[in-house]
Protein backbone atom coordinates (compact mmCIF):
# COMPACT_ATOMS: atom_id res chain seq x y z
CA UNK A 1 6.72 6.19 -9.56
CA UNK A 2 7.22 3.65 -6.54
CA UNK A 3 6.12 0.65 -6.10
CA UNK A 4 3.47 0.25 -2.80
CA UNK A 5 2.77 -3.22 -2.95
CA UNK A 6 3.02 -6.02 -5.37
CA UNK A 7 2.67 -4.37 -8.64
CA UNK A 8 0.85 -1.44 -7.05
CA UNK A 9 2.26 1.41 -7.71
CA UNK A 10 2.04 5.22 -7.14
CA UNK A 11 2.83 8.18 -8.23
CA UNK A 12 1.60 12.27 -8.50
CA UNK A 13 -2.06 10.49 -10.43
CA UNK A 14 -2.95 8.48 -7.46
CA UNK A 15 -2.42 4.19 -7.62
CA UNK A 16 -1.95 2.48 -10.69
CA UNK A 17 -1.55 -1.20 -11.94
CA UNK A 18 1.05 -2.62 -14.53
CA UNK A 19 -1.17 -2.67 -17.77
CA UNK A 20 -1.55 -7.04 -18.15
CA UNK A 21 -3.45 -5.63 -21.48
CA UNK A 22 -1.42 -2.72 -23.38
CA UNK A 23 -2.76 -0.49 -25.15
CA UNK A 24 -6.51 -1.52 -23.48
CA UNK A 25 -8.88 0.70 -21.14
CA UNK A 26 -11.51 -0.81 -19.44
CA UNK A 27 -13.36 1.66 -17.71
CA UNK A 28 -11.76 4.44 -19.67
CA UNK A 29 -9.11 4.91 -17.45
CA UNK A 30 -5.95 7.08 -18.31
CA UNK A 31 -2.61 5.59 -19.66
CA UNK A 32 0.50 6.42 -18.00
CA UNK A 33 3.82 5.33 -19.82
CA UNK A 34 6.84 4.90 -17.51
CA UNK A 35 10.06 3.00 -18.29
CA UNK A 36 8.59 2.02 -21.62
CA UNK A 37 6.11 0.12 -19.03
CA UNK A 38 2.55 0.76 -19.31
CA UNK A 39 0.28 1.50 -16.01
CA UNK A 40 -3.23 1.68 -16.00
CA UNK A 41 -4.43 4.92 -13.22
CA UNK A 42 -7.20 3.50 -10.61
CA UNK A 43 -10.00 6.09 -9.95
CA UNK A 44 -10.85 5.43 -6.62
CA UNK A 45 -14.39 7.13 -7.55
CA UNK A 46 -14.74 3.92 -9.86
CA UNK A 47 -13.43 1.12 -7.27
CA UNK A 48 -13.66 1.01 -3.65
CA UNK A 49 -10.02 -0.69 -3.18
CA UNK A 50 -8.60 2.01 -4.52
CA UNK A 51 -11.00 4.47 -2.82
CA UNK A 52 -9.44 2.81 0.35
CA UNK A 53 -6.02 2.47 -0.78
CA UNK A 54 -6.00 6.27 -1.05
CA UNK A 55 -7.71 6.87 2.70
CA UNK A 56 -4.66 4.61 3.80
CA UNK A 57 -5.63 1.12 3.82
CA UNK A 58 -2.36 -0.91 4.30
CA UNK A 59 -3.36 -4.52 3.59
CA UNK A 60 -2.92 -5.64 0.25
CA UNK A 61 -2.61 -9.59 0.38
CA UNK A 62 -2.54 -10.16 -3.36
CA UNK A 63 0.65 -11.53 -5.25
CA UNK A 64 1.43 -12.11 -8.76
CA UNK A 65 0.36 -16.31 -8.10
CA UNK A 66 -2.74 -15.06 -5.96
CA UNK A 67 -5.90 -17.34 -6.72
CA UNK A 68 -8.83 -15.04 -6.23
CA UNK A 69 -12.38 -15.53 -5.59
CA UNK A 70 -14.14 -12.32 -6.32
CA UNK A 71 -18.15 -12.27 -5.38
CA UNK A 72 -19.64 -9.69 -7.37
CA UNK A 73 -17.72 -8.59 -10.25
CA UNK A 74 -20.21 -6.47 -11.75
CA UNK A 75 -18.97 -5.22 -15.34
CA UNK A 76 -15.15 -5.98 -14.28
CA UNK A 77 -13.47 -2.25 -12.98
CA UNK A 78 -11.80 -3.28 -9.78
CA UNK A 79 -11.36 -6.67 -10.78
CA UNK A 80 -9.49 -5.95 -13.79
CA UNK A 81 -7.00 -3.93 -11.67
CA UNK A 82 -6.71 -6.67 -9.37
CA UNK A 83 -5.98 -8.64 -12.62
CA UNK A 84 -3.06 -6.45 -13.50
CA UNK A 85 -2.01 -7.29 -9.62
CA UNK A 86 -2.14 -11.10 -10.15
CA UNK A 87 -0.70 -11.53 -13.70
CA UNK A 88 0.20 -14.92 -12.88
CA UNK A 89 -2.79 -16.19 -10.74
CA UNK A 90 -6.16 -16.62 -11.34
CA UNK A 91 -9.55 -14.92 -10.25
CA UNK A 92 -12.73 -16.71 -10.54
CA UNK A 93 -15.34 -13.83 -10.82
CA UNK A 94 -19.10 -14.30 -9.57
CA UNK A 95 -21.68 -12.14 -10.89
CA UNK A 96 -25.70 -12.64 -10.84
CA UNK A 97 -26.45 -10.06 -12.77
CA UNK A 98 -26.52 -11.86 -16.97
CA UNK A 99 -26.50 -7.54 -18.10
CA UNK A 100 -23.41 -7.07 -15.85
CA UNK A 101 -21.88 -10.37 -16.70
CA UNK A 102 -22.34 -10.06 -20.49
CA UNK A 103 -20.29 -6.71 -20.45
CA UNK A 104 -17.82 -8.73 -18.06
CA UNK A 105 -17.70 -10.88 -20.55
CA UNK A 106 -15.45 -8.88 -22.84
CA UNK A 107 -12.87 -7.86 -20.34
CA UNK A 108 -12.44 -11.35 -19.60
CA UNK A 109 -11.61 -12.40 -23.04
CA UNK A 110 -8.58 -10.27 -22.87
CA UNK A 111 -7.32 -11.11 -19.99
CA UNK A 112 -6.42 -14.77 -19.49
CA UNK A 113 -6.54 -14.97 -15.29
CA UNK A 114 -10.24 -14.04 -15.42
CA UNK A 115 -12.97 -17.05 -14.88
CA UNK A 116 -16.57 -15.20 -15.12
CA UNK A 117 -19.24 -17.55 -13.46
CA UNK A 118 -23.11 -16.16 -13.73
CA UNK A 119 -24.26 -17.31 -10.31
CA UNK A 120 -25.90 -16.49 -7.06
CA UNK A 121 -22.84 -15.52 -4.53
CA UNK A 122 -25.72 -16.84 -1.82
CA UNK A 123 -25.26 -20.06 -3.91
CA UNK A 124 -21.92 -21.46 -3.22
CA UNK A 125 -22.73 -24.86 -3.78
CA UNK A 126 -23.60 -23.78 -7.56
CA UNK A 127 -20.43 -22.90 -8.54
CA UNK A 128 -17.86 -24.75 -6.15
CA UNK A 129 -17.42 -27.93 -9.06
CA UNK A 130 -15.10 -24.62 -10.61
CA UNK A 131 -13.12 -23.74 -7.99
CA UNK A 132 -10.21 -24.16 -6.35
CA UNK A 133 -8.36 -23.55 -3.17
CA UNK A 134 -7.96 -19.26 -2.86
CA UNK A 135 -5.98 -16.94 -1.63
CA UNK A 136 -8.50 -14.14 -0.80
CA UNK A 137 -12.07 -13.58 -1.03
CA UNK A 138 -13.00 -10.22 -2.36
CA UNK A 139 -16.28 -9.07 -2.08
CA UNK A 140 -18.54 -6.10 -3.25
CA UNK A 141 -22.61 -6.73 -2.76
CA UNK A 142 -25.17 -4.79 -2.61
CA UNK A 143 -27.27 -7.53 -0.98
CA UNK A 144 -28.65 -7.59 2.70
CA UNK A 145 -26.37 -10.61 4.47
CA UNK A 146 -23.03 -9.38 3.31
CA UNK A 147 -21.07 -10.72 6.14
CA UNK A 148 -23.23 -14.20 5.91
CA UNK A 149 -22.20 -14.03 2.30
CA UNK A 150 -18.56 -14.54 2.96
CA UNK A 151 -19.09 -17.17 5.35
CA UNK A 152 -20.67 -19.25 3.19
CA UNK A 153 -17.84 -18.74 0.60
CA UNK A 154 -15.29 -19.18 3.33
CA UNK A 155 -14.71 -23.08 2.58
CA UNK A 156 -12.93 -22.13 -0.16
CA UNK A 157 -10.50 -19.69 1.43
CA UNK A 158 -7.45 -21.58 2.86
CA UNK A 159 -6.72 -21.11 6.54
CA UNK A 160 -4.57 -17.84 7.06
CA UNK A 161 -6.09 -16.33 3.49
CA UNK A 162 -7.17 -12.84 3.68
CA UNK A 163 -10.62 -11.26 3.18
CA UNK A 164 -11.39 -8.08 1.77
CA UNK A 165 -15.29 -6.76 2.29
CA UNK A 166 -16.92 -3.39 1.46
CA UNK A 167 -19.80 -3.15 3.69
CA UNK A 168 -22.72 -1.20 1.90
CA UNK A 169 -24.83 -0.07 5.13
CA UNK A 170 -27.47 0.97 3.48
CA UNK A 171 -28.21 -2.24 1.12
CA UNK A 172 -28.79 -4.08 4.23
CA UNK A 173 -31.25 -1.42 5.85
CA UNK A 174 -31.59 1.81 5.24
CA UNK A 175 -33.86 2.63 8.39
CA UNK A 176 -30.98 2.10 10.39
CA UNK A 177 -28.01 3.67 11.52
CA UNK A 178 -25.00 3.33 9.05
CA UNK A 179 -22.52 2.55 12.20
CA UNK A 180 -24.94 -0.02 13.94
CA UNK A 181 -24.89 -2.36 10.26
CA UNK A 182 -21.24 -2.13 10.11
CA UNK A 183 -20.85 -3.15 13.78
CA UNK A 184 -23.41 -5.75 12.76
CA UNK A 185 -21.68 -7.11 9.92
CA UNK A 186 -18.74 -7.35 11.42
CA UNK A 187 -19.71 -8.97 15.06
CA UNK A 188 -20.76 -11.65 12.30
CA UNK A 189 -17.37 -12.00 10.17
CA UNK A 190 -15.34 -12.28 13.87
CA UNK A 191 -16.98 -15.70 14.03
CA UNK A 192 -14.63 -17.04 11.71
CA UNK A 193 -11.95 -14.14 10.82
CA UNK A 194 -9.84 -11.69 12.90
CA UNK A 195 -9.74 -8.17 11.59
CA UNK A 196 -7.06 -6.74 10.73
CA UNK A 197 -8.34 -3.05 8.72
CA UNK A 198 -11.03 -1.34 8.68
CA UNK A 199 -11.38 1.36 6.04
CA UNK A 200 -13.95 4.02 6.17
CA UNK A 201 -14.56 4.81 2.69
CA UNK A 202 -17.30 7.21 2.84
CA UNK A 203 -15.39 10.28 1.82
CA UNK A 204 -16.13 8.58 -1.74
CA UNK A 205 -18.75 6.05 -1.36
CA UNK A 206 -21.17 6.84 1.58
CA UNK A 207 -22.07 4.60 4.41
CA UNK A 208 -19.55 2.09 3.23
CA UNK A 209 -16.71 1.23 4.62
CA UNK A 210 -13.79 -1.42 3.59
CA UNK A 211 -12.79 -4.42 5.97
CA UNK A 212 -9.56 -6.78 5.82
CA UNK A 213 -9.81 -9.92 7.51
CA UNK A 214 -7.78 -13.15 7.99
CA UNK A 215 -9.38 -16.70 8.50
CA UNK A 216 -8.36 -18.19 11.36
């Protein structure tokens, strides 16, 4: 097993993340035991990080002290990896949906760097009383202003903090070509971020595709 980035390892299984929880799956994820270590495998057919970690993508700007602000958590798969990542940050975890957020819920009880926050990602000004300065923005929404999204999140990214986007082509309009709404989507980001990677992921999720950014 060798370590890729911080605490992201890999090995004959694909990626995997240091276990912050041994003994716990969340998504029912296999165990791997190495060095009396425990590592959690990351199915990139359950998270589109790892979906684009495995087509290559070589920007991973999280650390072990990484503060995190993750829009649309959903039921917590990729962000409990990222979790693992930053053992000794913190990731404040935005989810509209109460369903999703409920079964959020219980992830984040075992794992002390999670914050979950029930609001509108559109919203910011809902939620910003509970945040801090970040690290990264990571964000995975099936809503129609992606790009816009981040933007209006982007106060709370520190200058020279990374981004990390999955563009879902066909939430924002399925009449149209795939290619033309990620061109779209990211003619908007370049107002206020140079990118750095773009991923495409659709080998596993179609018409998406994975973009790294950094604030200027």
């Amino acid at each position: 097993m060798k370590e890729k980035f911080s605490n992201v390892y890999y090995d004959d299984i694909g990626f995997l993340t240091k276990n912050l929880v041994p003994g716990i799956r969340v998504y029912g994820e296999k165990l791997v035991t190495y060095n009396e270590e425990e590592y959690r495998a990351w199915n990139p057919n359950r998270s589109k990080l790892a979906s684009a970690l495995m087509l290559g993508l070589t920007i991973i700007p999280f650390t072990p002290s990484s503060k995190v602000l993750y829009l649309g958590s959903a039921t917590g798969t990729t962000v409990s990896h990222i979790s693992d990542i930053v053992s000794e940050g913190m990731i404040y975890c935005v989810e509209f949906s109460p369903r999703s957020m409920r079964d959020f819920i219980g992830n984040a009880k075992m794992r002390n760097n999670l914050v979950p926050i029930l609001a509108d990602a559109k919203q910011p000004i809902e939620y910003a009383p509970l945040l801090e300065t970040v690290d990264v923005i990571y964000q995975d929404i099936a809503q129609v202003e992606q790009a816009e999204i981040v933007l209006r999140n982007l106060p709370f990214l520190k200058k020279g903090g990374h981004i990390m986007l999955c563009i879902k082509a066909r939430s924002i309009d399925v009449t149209k070509d795939p290619n033309e709404m990620f061109k779209k989507e990211i003619e908007t980001l370049s107002q206020a971020v140079d990118i750095v990677e773009i991923i495409d992921i659709g080998q596993y999720e179609k018409d998406h595709s994975f973009v790294v950014g950094i604030k200027r």
